[in-house]
N, C-alpha and C. Protein backbone atom coordinates (compact mmCIF):
# COMPACT_ATOMS: atom_id res chain seq x y z
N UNK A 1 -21.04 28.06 18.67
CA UNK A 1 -21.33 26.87 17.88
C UNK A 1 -22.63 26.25 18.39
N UNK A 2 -23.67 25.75 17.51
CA UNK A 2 -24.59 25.39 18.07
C UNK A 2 -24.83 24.12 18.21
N UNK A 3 -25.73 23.25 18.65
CA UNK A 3 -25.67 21.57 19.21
C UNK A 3 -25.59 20.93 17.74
N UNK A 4 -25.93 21.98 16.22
CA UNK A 4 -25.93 20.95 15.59
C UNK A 4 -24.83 21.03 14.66
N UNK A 5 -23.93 22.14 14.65
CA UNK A 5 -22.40 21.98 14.38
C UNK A 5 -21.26 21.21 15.18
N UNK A 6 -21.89 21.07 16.30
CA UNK A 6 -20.94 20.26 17.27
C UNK A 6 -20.15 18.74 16.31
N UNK A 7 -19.34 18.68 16.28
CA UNK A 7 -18.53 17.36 15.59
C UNK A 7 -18.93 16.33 16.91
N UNK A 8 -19.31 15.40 16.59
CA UNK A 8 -19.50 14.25 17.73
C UNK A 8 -18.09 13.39 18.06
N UNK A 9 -18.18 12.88 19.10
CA UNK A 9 -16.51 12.40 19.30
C UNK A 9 -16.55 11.27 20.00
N UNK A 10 -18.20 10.34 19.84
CA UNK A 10 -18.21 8.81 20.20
C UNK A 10 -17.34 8.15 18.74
N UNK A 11 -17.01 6.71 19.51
CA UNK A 11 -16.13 6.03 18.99
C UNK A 11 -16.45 5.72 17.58
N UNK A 12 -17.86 5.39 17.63
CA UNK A 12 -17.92 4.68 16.32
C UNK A 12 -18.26 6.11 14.85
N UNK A 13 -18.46 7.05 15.66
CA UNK A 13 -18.06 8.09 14.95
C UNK A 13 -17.28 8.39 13.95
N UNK A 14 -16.02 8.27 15.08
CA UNK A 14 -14.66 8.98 14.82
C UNK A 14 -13.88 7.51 13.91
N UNK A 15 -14.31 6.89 13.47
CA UNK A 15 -13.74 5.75 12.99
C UNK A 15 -13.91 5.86 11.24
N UNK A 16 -12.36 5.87 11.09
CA UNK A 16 -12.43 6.05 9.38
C UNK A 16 -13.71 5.53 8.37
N UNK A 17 -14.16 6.44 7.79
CA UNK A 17 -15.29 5.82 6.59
C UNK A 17 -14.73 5.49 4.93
N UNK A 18 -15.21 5.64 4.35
CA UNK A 18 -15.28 5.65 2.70
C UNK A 18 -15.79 6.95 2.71
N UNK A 19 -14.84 8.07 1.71
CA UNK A 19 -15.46 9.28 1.63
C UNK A 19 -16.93 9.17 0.68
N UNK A 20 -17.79 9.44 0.86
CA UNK A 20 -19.19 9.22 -0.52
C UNK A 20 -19.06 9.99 -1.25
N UNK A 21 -18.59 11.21 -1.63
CA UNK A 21 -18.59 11.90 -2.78
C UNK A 21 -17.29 12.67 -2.96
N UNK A 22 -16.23 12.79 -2.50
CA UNK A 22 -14.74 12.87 -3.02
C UNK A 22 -14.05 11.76 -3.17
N UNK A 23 -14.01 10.78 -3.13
CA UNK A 23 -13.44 9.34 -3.61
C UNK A 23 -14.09 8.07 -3.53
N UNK A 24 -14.15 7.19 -4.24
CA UNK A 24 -15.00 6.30 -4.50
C UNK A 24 -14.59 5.00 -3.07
N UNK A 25 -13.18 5.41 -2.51
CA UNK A 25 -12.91 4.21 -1.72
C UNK A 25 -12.17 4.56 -0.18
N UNK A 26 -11.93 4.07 0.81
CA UNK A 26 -11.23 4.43 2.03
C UNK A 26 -9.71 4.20 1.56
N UNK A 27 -8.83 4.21 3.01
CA UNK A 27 -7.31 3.56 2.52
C UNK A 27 -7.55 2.13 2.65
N UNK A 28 -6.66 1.68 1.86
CA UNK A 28 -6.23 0.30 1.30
C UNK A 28 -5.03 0.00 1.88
N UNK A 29 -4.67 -1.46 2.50
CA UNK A 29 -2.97 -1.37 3.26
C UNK A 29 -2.98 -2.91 2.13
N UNK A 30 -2.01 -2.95 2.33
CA UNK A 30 -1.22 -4.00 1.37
C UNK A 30 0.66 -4.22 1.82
N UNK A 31 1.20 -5.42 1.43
CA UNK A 31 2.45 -6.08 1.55
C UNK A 31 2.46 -6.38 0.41
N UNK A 32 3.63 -6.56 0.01
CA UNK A 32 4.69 -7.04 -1.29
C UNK A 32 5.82 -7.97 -0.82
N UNK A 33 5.23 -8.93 -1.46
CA UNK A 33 6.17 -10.51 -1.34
C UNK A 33 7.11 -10.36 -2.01
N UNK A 34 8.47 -10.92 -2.41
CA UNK A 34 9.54 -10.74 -3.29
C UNK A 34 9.96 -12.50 -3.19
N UNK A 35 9.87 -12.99 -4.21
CA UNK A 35 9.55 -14.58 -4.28
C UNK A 35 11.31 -14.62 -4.74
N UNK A 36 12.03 -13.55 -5.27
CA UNK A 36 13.56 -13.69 -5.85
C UNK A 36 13.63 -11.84 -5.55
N UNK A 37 15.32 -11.86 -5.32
CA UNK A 37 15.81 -10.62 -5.81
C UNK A 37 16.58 -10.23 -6.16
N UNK A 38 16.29 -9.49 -7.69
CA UNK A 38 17.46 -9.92 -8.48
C UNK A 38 18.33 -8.20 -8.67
N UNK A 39 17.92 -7.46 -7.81
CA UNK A 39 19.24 -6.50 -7.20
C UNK A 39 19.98 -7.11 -6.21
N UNK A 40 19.43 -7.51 -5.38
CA UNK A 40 19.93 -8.55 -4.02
C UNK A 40 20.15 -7.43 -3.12
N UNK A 41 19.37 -6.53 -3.24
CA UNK A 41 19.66 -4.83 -2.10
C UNK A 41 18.09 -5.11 -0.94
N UNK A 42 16.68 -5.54 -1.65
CA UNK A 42 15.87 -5.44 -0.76
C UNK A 42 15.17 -6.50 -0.45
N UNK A 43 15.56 -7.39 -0.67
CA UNK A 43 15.66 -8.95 -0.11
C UNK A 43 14.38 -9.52 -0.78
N UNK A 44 14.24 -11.13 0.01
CA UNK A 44 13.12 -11.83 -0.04
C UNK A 44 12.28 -11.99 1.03
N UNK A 45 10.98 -12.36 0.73
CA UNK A 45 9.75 -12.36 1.76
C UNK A 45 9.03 -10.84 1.56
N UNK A 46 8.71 -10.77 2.19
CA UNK A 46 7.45 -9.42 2.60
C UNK A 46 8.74 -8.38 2.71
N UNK A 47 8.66 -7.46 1.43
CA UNK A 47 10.04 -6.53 1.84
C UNK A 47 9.16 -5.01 1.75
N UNK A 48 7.78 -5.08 1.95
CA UNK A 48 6.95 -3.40 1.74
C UNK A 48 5.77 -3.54 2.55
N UNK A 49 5.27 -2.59 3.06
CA UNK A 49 4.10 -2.50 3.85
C UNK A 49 3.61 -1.32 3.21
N UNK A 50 2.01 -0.92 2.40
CA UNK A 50 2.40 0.12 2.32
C UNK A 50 0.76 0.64 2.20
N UNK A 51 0.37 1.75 1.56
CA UNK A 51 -1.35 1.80 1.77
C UNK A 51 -1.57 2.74 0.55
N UNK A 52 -2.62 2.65 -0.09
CA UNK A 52 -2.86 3.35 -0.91
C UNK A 52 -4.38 4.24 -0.36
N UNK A 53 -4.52 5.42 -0.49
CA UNK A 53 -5.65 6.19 -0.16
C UNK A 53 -6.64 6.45 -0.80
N UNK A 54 -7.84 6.89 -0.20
CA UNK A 54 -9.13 7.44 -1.35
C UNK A 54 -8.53 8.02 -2.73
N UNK A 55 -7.80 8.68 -2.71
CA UNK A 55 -7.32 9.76 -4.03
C UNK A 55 -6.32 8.67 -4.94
N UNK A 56 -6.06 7.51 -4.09
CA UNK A 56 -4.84 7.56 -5.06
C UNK A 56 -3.56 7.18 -4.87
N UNK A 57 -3.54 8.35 -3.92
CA UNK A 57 -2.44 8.54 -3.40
C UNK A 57 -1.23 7.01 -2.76
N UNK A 58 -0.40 7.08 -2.99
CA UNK A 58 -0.11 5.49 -2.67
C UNK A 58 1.55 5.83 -1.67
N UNK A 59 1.69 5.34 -0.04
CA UNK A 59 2.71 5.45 0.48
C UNK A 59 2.77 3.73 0.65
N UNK A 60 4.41 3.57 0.05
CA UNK A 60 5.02 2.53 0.76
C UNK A 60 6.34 2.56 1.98
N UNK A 61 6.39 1.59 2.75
CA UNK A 61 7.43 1.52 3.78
C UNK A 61 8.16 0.27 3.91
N UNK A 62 9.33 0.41 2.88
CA UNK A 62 10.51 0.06 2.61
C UNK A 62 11.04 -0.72 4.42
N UNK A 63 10.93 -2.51 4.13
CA UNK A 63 11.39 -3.08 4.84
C UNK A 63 13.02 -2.82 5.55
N UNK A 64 13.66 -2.82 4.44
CA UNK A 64 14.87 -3.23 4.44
C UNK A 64 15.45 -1.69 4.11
N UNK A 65 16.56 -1.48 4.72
CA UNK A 65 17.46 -2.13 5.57
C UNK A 65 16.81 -1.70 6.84
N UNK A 66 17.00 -3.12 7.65
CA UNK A 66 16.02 -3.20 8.79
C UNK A 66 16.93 -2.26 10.11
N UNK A 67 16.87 -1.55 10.90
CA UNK A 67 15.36 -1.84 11.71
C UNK A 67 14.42 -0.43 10.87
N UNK A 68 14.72 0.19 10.29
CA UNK A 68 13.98 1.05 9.47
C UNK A 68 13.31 1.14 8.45
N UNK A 69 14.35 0.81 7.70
CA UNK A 69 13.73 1.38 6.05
C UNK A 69 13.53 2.40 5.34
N UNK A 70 12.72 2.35 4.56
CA UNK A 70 12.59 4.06 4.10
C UNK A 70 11.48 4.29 3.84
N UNK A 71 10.55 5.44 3.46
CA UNK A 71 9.44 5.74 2.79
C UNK A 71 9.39 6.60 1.03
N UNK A 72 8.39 5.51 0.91
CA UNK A 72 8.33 6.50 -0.28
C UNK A 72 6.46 6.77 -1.19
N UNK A 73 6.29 8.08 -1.44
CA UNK A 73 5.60 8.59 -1.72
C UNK A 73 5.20 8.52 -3.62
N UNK A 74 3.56 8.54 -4.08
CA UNK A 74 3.51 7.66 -5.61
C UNK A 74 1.88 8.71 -5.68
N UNK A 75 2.46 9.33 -6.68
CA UNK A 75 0.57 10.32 -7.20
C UNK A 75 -0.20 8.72 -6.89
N UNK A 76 0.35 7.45 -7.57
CA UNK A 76 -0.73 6.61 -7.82
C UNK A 76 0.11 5.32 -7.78
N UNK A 77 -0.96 4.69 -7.32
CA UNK A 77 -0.32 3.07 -7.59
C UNK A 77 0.03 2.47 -8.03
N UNK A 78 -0.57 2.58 -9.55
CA UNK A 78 0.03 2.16 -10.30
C UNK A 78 1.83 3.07 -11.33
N UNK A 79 1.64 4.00 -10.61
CA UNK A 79 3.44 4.54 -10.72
C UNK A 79 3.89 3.50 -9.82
N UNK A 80 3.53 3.59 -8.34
CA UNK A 80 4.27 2.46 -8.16
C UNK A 80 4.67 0.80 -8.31
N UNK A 81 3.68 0.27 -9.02
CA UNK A 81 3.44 -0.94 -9.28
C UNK A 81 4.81 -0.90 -10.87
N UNK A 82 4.55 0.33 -11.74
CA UNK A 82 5.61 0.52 -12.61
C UNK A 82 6.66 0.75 -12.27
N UNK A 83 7.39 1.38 -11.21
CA UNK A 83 9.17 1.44 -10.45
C UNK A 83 9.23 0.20 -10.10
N UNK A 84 8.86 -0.36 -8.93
CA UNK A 84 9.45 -1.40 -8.19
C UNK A 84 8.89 -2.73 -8.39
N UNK A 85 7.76 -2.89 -9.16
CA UNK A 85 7.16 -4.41 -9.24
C UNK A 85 7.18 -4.90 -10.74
N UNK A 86 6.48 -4.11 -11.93
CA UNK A 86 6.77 -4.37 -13.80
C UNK A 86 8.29 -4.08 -14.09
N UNK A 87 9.32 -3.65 -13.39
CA UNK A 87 10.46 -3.39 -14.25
C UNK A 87 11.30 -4.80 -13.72
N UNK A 88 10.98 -5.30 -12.59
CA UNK A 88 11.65 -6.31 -12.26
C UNK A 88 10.55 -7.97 -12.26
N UNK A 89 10.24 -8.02 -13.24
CA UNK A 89 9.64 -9.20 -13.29
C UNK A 89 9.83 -10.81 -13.14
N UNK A 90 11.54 -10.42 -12.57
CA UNK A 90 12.21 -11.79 -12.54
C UNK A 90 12.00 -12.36 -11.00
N UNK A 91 11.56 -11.10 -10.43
CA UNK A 91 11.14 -10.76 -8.65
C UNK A 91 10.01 -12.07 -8.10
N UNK A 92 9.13 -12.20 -9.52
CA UNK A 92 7.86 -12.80 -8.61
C UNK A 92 7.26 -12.74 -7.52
N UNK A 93 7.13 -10.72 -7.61
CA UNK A 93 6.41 -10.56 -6.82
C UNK A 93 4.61 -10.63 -6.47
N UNK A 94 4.19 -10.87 -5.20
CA UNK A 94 3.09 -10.97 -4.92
C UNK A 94 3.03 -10.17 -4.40
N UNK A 95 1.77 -8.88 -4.48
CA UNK A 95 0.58 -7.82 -3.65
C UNK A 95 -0.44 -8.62 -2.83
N UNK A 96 -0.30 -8.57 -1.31
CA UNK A 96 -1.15 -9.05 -0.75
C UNK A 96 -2.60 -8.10 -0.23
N UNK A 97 -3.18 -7.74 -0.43
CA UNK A 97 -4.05 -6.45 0.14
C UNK A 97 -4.85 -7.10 1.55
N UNK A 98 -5.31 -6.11 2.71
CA UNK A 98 -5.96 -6.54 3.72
C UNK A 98 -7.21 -7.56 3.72
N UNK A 99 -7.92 -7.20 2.58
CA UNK A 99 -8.80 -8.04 2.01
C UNK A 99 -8.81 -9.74 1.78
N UNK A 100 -7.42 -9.73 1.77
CA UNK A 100 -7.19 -10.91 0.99
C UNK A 100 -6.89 -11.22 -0.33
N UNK A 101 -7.10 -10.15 -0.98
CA UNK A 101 -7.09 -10.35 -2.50
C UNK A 101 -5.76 -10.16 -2.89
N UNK A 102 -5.02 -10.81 -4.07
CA UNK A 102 -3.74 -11.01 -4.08
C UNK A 102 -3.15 -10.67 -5.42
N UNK A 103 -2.45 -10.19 -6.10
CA UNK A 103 -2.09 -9.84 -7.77
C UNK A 103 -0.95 -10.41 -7.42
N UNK A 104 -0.09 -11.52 -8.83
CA UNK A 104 1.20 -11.83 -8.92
C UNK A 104 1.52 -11.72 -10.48
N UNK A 105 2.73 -10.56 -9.96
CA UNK A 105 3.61 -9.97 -10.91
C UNK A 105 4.68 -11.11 -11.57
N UNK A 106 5.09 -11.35 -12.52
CA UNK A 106 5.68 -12.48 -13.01
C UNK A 106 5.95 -13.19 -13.43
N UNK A 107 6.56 -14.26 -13.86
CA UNK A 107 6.27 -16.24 -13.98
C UNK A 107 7.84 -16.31 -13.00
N UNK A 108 6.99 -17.43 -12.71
CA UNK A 108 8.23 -18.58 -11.66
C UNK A 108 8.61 -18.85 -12.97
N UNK A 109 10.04 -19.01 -13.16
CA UNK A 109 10.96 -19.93 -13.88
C UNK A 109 11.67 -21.20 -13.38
């Protein structure tokens, strides 16, 4: 291998980027508020932690039942935004993303 195939392995290197030409974005982490729940199986407050990737790809991690939870796997986000957040709209749920930026699913009644 020569000095200029060598992969470099300083810090600021090796530190996740934004791919530039296979996906337009890095991973994304985000929480899901549950303002009501009207299964009454995965509670209220922050009941998801979860991240969506360059592709798409979207994993959440199921708070409850604590100390675990569960995982679950979504081609896309918006599949998951359609299972667990638009079918239950009585939820008032909030998407918090790392950013700060926030979507609420809902009306308060």
């Amino acid at each position: 291998m020569t000095e200029e195939e060598k992969q470099s392995i300083e810090p600021d290197d090796l530190k996740p980027k934004k791919p530039s030409n296979r996906a337009p974005e890095g991973i994304r982490t985000f929480t899901v508020c549950r303002q009501s729940d009207e299964s009454g199986i995965s509670g209220e407050g922050v009941v998801i932690e979860g991240a969506t990737f360059a592709t798409g790809h979207t994993v959440i991690h199921w708070l409850t039942p604590a100390p675990r939870g569960s995982i679950a796997f979504f081609d896309a986000f918006d599949d998951f935004i359609k299972i667990h957040v638009a079918s239950h709209p009585s939820n008032n749920t909030i998407i918090t993303f790392e950013d700060g930026e926030q979507t609420i699913y809902g009306t308060k009644e």
